[in-house]
Protein backbone atom coordinates (compact mmCIF):
# COMPACT_ATOMS: atom_id res chain seq x y z
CA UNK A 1 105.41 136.74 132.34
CA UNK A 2 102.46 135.69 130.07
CA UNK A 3 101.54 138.55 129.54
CA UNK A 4 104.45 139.91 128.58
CA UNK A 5 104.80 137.07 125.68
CA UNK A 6 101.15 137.53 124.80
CA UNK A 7 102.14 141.93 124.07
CA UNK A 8 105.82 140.47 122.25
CA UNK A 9 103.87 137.95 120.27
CA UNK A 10 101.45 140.65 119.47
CA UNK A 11 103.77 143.17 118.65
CA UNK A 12 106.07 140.76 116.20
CA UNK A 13 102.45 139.57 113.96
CA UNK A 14 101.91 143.54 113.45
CA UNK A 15 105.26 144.20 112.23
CA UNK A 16 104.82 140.96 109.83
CA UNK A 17 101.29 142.28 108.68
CA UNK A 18 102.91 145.79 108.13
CA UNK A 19 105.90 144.62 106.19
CA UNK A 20 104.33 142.56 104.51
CA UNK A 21 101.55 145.17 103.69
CA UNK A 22 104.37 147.60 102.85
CA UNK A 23 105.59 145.30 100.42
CA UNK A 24 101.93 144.44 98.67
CA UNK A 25 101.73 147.94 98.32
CA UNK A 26 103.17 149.19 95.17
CA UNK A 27 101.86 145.72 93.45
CA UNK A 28 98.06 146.67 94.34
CA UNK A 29 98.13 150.04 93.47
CA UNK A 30 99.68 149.04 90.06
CA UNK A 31 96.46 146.88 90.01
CA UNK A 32 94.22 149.25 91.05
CA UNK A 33 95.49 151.70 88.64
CA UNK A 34 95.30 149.15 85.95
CA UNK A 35 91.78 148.64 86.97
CA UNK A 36 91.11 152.28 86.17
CA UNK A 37 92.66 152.63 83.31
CA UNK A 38 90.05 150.00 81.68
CA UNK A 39 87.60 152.06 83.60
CA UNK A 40 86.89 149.14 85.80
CA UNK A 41 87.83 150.62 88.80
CA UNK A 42 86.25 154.36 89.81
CA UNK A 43 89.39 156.90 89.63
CA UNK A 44 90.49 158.54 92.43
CA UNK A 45 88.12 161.59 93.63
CA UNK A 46 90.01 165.42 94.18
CA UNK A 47 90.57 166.47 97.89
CA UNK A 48 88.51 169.27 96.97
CA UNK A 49 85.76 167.42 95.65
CA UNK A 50 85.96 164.72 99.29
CA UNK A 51 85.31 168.72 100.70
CA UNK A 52 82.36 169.13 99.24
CA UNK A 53 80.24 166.06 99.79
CA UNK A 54 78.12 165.46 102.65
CA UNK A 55 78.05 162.72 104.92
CA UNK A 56 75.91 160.61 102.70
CA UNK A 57 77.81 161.17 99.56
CA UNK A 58 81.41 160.12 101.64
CA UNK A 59 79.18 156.88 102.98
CA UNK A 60 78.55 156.04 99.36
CA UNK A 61 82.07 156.71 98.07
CA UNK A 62 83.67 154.46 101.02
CA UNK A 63 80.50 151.78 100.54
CA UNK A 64 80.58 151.64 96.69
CA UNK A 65 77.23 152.45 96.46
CA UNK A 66 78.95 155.68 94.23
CA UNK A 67 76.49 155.25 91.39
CA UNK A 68 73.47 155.00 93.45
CA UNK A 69 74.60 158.09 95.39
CA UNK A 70 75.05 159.74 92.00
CA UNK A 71 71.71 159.07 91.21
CA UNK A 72 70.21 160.70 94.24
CA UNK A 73 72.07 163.58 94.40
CA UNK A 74 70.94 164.42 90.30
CA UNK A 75 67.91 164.50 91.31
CA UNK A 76 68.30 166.84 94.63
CA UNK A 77 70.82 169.19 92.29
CA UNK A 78 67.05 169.44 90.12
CA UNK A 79 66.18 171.87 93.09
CA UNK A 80 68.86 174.61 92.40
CA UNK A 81 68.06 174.65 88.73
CA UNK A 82 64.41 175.39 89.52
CA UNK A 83 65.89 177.99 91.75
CA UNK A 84 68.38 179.50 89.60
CA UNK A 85 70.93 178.23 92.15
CA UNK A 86 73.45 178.04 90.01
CA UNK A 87 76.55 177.78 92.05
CA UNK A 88 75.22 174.85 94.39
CA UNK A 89 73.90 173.53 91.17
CA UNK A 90 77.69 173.63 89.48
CA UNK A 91 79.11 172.42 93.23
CA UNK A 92 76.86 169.42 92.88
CA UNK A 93 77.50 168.13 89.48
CA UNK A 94 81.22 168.44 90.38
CA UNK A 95 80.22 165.80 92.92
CA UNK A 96 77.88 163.45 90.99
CA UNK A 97 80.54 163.38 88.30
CA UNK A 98 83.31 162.29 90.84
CA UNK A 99 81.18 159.73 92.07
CA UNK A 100 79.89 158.21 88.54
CA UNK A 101 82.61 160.23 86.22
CA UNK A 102 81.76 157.35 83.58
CA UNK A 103 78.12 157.95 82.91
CA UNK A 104 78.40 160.45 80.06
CA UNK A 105 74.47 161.71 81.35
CA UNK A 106 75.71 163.65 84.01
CA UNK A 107 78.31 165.24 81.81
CA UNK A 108 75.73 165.75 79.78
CA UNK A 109 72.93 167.25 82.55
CA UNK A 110 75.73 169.03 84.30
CA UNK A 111 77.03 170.82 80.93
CA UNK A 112 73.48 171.75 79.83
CA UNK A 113 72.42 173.39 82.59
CA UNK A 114 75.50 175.08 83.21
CA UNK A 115 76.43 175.92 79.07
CA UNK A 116 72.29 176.10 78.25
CA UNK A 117 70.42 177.52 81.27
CA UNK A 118 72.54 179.52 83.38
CA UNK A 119 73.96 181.00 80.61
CA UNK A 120 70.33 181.51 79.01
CA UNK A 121 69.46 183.30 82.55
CA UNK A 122 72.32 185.44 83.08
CA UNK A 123 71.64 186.62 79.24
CA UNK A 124 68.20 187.39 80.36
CA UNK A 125 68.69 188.66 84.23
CA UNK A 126 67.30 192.71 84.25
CA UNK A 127 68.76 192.75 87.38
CA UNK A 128 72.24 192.91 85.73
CA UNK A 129 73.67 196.16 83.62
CA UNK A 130 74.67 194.89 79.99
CA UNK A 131 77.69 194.56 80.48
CA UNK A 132 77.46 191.79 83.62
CA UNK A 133 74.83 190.26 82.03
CA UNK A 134 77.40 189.92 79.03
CA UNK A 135 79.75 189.01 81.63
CA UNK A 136 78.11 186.47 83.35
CA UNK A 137 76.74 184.72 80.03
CA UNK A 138 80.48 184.35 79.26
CA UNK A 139 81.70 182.67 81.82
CA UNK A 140 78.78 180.06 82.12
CA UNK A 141 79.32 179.30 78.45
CA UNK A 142 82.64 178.72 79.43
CA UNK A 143 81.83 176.86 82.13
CA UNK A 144 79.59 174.53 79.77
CA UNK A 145 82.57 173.90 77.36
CA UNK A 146 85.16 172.72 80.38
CA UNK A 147 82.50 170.44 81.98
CA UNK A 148 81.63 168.75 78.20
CA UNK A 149 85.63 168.82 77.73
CA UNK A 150 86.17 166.82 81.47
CA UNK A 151 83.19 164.60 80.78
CA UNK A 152 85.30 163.38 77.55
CA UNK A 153 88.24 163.12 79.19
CA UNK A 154 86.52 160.14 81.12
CA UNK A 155 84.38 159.01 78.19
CA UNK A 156 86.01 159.98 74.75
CA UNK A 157 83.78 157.85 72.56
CA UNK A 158 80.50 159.70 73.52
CA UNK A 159 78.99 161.57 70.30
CA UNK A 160 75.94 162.99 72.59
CA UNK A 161 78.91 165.16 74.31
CA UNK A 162 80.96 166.34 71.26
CA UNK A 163 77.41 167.28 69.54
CA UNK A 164 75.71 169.03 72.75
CA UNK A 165 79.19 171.28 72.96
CA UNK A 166 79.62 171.85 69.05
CA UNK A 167 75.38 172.73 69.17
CA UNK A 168 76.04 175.08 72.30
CA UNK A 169 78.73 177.12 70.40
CA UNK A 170 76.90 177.46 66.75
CA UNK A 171 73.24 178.29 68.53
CA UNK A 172 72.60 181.34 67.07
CA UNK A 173 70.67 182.81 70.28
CA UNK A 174 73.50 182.51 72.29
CA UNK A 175 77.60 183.90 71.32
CA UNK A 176 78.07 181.49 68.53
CA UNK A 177 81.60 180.70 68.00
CA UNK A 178 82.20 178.83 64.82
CA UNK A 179 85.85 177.65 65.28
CA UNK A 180 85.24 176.21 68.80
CA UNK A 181 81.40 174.14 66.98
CA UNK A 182 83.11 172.59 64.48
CA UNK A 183 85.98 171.25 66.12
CA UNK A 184 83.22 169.51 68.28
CA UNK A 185 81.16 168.59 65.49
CA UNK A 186 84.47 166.92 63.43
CA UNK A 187 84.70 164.37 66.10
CA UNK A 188 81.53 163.07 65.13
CA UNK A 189 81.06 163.62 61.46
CA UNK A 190 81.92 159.81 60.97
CA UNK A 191 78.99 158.91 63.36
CA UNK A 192 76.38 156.44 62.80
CA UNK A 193 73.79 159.16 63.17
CA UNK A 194 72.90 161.25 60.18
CA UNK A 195 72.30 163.77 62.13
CA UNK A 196 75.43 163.97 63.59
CA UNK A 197 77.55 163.21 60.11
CA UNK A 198 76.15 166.29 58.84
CA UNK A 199 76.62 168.96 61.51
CA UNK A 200 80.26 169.68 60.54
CA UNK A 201 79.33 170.42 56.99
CA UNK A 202 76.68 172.76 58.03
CA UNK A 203 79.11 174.34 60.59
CA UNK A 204 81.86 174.70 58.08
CA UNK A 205 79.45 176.50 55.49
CA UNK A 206 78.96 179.29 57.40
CA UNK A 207 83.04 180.19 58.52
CA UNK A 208 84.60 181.99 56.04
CA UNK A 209 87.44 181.00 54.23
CA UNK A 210 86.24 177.52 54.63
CA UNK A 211 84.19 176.69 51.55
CA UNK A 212 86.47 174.69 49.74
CA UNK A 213 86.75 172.49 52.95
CA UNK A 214 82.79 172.53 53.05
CA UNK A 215 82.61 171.43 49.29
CA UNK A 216 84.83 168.54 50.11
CA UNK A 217 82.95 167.49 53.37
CA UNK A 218 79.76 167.63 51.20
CA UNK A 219 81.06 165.36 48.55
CA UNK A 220 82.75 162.90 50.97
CA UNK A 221 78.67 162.85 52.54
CA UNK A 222 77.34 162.52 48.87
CA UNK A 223 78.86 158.75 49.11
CA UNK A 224 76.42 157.80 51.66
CA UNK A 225 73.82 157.33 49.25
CA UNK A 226 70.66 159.23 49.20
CA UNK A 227 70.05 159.64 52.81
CA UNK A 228 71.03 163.31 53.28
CA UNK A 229 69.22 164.66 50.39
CA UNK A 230 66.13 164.80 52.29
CA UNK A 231 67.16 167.79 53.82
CA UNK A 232 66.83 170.71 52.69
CA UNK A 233 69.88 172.46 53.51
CA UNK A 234 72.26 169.74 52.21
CA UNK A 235 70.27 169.72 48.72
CA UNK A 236 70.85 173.30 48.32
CA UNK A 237 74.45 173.37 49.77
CA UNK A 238 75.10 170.84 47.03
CA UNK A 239 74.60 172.96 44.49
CA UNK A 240 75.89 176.65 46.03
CA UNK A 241 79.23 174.94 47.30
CA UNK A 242 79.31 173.59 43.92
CA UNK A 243 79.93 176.74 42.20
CA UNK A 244 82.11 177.83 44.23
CA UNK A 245 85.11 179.37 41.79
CA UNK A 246 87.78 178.37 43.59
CA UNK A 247 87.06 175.05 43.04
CA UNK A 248 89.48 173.01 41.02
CA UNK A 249 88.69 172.53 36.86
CA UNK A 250 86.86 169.06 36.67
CA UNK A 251 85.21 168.43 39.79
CA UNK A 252 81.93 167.19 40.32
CA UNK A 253 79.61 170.78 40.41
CA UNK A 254 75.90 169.18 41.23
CA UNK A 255 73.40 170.92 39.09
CA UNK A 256 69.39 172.07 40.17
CA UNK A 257 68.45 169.33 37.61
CA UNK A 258 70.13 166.75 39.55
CA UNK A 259 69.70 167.49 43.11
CA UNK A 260 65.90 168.47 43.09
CA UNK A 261 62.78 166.87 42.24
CA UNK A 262 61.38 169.92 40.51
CA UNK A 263 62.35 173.23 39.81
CA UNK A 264 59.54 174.52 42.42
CA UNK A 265 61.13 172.72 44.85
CA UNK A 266 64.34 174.10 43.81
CA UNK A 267 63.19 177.80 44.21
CA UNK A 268 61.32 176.99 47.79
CA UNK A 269 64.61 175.69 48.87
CA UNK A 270 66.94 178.62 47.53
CA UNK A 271 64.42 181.16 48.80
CA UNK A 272 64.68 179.69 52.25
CA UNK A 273 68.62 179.31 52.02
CA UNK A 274 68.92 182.96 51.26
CA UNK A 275 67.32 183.72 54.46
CA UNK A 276 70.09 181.75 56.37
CA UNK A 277 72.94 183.68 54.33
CA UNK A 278 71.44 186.60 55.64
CA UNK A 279 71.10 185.59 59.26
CA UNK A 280 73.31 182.28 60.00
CA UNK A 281 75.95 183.61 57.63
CA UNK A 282 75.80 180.78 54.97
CA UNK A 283 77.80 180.48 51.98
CA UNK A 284 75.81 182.56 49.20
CA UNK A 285 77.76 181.34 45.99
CA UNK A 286 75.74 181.91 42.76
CA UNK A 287 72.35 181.99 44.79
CA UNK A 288 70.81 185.15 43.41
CA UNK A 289 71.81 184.29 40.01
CA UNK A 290 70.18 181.09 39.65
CA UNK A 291 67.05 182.06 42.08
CA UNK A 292 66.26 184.54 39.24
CA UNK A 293 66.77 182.23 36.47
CA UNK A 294 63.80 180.55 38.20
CA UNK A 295 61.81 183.18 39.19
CA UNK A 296 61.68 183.89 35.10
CA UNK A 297 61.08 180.21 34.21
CA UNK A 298 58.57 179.41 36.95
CA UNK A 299 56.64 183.20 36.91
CA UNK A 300 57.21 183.50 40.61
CA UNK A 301 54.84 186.30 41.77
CA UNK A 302 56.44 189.57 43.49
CA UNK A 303 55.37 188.62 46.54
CA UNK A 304 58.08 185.49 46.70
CA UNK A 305 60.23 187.37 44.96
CA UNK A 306 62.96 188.25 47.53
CA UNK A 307 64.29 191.02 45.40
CA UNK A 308 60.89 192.83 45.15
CA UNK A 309 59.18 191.99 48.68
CA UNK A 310 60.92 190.74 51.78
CA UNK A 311 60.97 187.17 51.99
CA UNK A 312 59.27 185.43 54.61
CA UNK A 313 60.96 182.88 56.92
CA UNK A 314 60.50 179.99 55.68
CA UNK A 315 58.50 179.78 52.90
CA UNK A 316 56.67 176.75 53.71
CA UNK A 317 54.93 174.72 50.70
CA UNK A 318 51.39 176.12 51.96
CA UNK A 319 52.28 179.50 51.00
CA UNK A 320 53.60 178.66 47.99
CA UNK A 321 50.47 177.06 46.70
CA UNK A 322 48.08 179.88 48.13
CA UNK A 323 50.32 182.99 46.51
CA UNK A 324 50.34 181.15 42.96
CA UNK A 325 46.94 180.31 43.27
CA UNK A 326 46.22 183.91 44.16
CA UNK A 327 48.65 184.78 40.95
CA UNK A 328 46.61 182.41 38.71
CA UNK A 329 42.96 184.25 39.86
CA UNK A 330 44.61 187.71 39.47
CA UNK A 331 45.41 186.17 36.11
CA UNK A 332 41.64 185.45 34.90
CA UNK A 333 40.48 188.46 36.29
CA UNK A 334 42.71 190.12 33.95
């Protein structure tokens, strides 16, 4: 008979704990959702990601030791890079991400070697005909852009991911797509970073179509003071965007005179510029015009002349001092 009361006593304090559970329910995982949307809480992980983890990773998960485990396994996934292991490598980072999704450095990692390296390899891989190795470079640039894209999804204010995925699609060695860089690159172009500001101009210079956009982006970085005019690209693209003539009557068209030091600066500049027109696909606006005006005022010698001998790339202020002091000696001679 006491036992009986003992299993009926029993029986009534688990119904009370599962009611009662039942009912706390829906209020915690409001909470917990809460918690996560303030990125206090980790999110949930994908049934296919709980598939791929091993029994250490699933101890970490359920022991919130996620980070740490996240740590390790970055530094196991190391292993498949080395071996070109590029699937484990991909199922990996799919795994260190759900574990520490709001570390933007695995994001990063996992997008680099994906976007960079893998794509880098299949581009290079003999073993493939053309057309897979053009195949293959695809689809693990591809793969690069969606794991950069899901890395912001979990941490939208990181610039380091908008600028590795806008420098990944505008690399010249690799299938530069213009479009797809500077969308990247305009989600940073109010940055802190200099670097970063100016990326979407430079990106913008070379699409087509897009020059009175690129005059405007230059003007709007003019305000920062003098900070990007030690580059050399941004001196020069002050003055070629400037004469752009579709511009609007009365805007501000920078002159040589303003934007450089001296005129031999000027032509270094220019000379190297033209070189990007012909391979990065710059602007050109009134290059050749005013690069000849200079080569006439400064007596450039024929062999920096682009328009007599091909130009070399760059033209570096070393050679420029040894071919006019070569012009000068041919000079007494004479």
């Amino acid at each position: 008979m006491r036992r009986l009361k003992t299993i009926r006593n029993l029986i009534v304090i688990a119904a009370v704990l599962a009611g009662t559970g039942y009912l706390r329910m829906p209020r915690e995982q409001k909470f917990t959702e809460d918690l996560r949307e303030r990125k206090i809480a980790h999110p949930q992980i994908d049934s296919e990601i709980w598939s791929e983890m091993g029994q250490t990773s699933l101890a970490g998960a359920f022991g919130g030791l996620r980070s740490v485990m996240a740590s390790f396994m970055s530094v196991g996934a190391y292993d498949h890079f080395e071996n070109n292991d590029w699937y484990e490598l991909e199922k990996d980072y799919d795994v260190i991400t759900a574990l520490d999704p709001y570390n933007s450095f695995y994001w990063d990692t996992g997008g680099w070697h994906l976007g960079w390296n893998a794509a880098s390899w299949a581009k290079r891989n003999q073993d493939f005909s053309p057309a897979k190795r053009q195949l293959f470079e695809m689809e693990y640039l591809e793969k690069g852009d969606a794991f950069y894209r899901k890395g912001l999804k979990y941490n939208p204010n990181s610039e380091k991911l908008y600028y590795e995925m806008g420098a990944m699609w505008s690399n010249e060695f690799k299938r530069p797509d213009l479009e797809r860089a500077a969308e990247a690159f305009k989600m940073i172009r109010y940055s802190r970073n200099p670097v970063y500001r100016r990326r979407y101009l430079f990106t913008v210079s070379r699409i087509p179509g897009r020059e009175i956009e690129a005059y405007d982006e230059m003007m709007r970085l003019m305000q920062d003071g003098p900070i990007h005019f030690s580059v050399p690209k941004f001196r020069v693209l002050s003055v070629i965007l400037g004469s752009n003539p579709k511009l609007p009557d009365g805007v501000l068209r920078p002159q040589i005179h303003q934007v450089f030091q001296t005129k031999e600066l000027a032509y270094r500049d220019l000379y190297n510029y033209r070189a990007r027109i012909k391979y990065d696909g710059y602007y050109a606006g009134n290059i050749d015009q005013l690069m000849k005006q200079l080569i006439d005022e400064l007596k450039v010698p024929d062999s920096l002349n682009p328009f007599v001998t091909e130009p070399m790339r760059p033209l570096y202020p070393r050679v420029w001092r040894e071919e006019l002091e070569k012009r000068d000696a041919d000079a007494t001679i004479d």
